[in-house]
Protein backbone atom coordinates (compact mmCIF):
# COMPACT_ATOMS: atom_id res chain seq x y z
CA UNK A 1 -14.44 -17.13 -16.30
CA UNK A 2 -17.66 -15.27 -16.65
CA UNK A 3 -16.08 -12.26 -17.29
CA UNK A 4 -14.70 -13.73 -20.46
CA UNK A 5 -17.98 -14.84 -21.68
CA UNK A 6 -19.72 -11.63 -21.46
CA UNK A 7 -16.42 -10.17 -23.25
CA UNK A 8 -16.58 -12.72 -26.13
CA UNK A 9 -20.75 -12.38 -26.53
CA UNK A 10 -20.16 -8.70 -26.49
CA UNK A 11 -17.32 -9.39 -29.19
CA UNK A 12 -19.39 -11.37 -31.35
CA UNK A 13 -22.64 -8.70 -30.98
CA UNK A 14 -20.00 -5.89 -32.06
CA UNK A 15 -18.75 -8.46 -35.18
CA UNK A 16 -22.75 -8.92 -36.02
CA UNK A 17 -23.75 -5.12 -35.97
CA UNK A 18 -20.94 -4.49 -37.99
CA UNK A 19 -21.79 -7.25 -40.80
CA UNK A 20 -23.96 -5.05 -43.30
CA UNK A 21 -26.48 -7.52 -45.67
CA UNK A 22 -25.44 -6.71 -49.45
CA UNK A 23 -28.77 -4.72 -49.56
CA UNK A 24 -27.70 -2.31 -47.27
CA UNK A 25 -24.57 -2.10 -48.87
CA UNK A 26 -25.93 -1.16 -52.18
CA UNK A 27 -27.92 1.59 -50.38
CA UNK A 28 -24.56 2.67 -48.97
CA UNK A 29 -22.53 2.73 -51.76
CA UNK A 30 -25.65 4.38 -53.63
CA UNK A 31 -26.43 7.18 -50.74
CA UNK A 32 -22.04 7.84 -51.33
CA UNK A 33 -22.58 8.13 -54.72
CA UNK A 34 -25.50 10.25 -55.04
CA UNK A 35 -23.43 12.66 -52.63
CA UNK A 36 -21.71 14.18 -55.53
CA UNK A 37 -18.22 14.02 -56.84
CA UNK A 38 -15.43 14.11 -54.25
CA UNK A 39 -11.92 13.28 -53.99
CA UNK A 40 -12.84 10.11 -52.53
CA UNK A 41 -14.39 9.25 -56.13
CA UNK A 42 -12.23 6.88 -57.69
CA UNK A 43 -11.43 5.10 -54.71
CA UNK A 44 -14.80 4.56 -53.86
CA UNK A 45 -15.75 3.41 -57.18
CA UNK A 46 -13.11 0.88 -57.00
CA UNK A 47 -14.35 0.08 -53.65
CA UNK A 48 -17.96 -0.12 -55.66
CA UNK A 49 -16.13 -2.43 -58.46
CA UNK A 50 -14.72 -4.89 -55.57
CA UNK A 51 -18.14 -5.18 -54.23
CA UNK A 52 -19.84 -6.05 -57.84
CA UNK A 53 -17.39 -8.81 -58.49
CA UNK A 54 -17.11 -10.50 -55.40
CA UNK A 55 -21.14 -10.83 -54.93
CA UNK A 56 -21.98 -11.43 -58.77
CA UNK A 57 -23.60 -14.73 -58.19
CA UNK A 58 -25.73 -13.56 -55.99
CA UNK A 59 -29.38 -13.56 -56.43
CA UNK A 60 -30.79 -9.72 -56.41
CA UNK A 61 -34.09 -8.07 -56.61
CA UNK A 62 -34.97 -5.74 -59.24
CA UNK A 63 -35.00 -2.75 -56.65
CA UNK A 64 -31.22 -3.61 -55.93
CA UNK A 65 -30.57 -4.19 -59.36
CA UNK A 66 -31.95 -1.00 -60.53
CA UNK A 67 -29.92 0.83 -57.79
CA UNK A 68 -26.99 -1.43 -59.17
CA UNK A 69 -27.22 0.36 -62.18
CA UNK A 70 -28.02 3.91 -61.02
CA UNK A 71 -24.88 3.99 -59.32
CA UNK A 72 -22.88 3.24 -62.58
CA UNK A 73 -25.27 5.91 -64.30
CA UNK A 74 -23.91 8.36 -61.21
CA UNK A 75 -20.35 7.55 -61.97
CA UNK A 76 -20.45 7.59 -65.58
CA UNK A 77 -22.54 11.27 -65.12
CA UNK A 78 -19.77 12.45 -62.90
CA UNK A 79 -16.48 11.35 -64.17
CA UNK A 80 -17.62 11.57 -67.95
CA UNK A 81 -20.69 13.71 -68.96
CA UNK A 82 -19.36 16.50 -66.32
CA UNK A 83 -17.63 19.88 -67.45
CA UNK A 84 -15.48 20.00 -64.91
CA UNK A 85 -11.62 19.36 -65.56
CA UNK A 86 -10.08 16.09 -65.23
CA UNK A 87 -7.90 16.22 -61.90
CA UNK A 88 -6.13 12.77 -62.96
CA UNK A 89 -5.78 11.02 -66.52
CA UNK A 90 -7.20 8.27 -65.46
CA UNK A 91 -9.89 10.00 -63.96
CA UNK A 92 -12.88 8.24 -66.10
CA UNK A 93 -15.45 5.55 -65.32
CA UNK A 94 -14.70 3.60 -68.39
CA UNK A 95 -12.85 0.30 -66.19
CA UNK A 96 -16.86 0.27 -64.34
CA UNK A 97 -18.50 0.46 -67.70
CA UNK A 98 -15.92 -2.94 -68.57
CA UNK A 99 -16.92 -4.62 -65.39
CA UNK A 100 -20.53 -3.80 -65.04
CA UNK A 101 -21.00 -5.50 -69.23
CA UNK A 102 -18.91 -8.65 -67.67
CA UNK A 103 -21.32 -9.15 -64.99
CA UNK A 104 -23.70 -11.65 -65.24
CA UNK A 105 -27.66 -10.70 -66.32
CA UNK A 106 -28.11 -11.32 -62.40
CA UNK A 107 -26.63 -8.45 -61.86
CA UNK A 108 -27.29 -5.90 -64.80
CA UNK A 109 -30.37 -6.88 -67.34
CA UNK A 110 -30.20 -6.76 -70.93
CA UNK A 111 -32.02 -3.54 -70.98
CA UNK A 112 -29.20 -2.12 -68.40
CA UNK A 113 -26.25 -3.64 -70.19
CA UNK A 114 -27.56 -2.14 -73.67
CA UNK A 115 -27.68 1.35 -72.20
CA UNK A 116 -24.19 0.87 -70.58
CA UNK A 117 -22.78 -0.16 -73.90
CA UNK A 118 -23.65 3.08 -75.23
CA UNK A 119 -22.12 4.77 -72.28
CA UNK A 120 -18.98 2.78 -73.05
CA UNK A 121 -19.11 3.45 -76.74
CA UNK A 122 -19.08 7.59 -75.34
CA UNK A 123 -16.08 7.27 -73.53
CA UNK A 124 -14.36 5.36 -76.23
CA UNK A 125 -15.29 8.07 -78.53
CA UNK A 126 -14.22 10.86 -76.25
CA UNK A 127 -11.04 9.69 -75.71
CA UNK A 128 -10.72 8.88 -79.68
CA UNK A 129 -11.22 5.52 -79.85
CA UNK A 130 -13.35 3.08 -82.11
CA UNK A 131 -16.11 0.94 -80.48
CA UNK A 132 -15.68 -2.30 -80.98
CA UNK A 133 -19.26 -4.40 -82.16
CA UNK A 134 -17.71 -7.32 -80.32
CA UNK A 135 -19.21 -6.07 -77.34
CA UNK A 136 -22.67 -5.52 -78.73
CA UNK A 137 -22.58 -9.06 -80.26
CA UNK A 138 -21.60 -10.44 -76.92
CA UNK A 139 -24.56 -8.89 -74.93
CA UNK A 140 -27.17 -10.38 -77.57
CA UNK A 141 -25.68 -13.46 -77.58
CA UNK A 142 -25.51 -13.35 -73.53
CA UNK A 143 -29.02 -12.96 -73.72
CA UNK A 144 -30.44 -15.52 -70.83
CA UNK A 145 -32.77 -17.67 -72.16
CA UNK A 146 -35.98 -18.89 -70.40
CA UNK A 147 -39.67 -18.93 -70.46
CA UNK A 148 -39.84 -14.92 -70.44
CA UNK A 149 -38.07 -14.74 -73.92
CA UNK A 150 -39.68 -17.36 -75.72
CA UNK A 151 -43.32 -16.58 -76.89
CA UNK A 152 -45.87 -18.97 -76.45
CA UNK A 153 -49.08 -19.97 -79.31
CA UNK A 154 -52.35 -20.65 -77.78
CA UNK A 155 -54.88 -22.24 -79.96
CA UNK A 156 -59.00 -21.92 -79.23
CA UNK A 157 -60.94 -24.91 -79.48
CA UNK A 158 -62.29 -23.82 -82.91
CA UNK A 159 -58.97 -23.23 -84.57
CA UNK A 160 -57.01 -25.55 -86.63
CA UNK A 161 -53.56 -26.17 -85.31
CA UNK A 162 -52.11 -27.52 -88.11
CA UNK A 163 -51.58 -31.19 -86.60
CA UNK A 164 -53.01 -34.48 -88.05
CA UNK A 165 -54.97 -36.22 -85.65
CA UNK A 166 -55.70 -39.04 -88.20
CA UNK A 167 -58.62 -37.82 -88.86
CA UNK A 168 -60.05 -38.86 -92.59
CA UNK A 169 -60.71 -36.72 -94.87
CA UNK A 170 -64.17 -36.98 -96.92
């Protein structure tokens, strides 16, 4: 009977080590990336893709965020911008560039998603296609509102602000 409680403990320790914190798996997938191009590429990025959608509510710091979007930078860089021939048709990062502009700001900022429009827009262009503005118009209109975007008028003490405060005039 002990025996089987030092089994399951050391079970459940094995489970825990294994269980990697969504930080850590951004630094993963962004050490893999950074690696270079390999023939693991597209399946890693679809790996990458998997991750992004299942954990796109969750709450990220900027850090992660910004290593969020240098891994679709890395992608884009090495499946699109490189001069190296295409081993596979489909070999293009253009399905990432989709998901990562369908992600929530959480995920990828304004700033981000503006900058991986225009990667999109590239690969539409490369392979002859026309950008479509819906997907600009959808990114401003996306825009998450809040205190940060809304600008704020502070009066002095010795400025008028315009308001009536019932006070006669003489």
């Amino acid at each position: 009977h002990k025996n089987q409680q030092e089994e399951l403990t050391e079970r459940d320790r094995s489970k825990h080590t294994t269980t990697m914190s969504i930080e850590e798996r951004i630094r993963a997938y962004h050490t893999e990336v950074l690696q270079g191009k390999s023939k693991k590429t597209m399946s890693n990025m679809a790996k990458f893709k998997k991750f992004i959608h299942k954990n796109q509510q969750e709450e990220l710091t900027e850090r992660d965020r910004s290593k969020l979007f240098s891994i679709v930078e890395a992608y884009f860089t090495q499946l699109d911008r490189s001069n190296e021939p295409k081993t596979e048709e489909n070999q293009t990062s253009r399905t990432l560039l989709e998901d990562a502009l369908a992600m929530p700001f959480s995920m990828f900022g304004q700033k981000h998603k503006k900058t991986i429009l225009k990667w999109y827009e590239e690969v539409l262009e490369k392979n002859g296609e026309k950008p479509s503005n819906e997907l600009s118009k959808g990114i401003e209109q996306d825009k998450p509102k809040g205190k940060s975007n809304q600008k704020k008028k502070w009066y002095s003490s010795d400025e008028d602000d315009g308001l009536d405060y019932g006070e006669e005039e003489e």
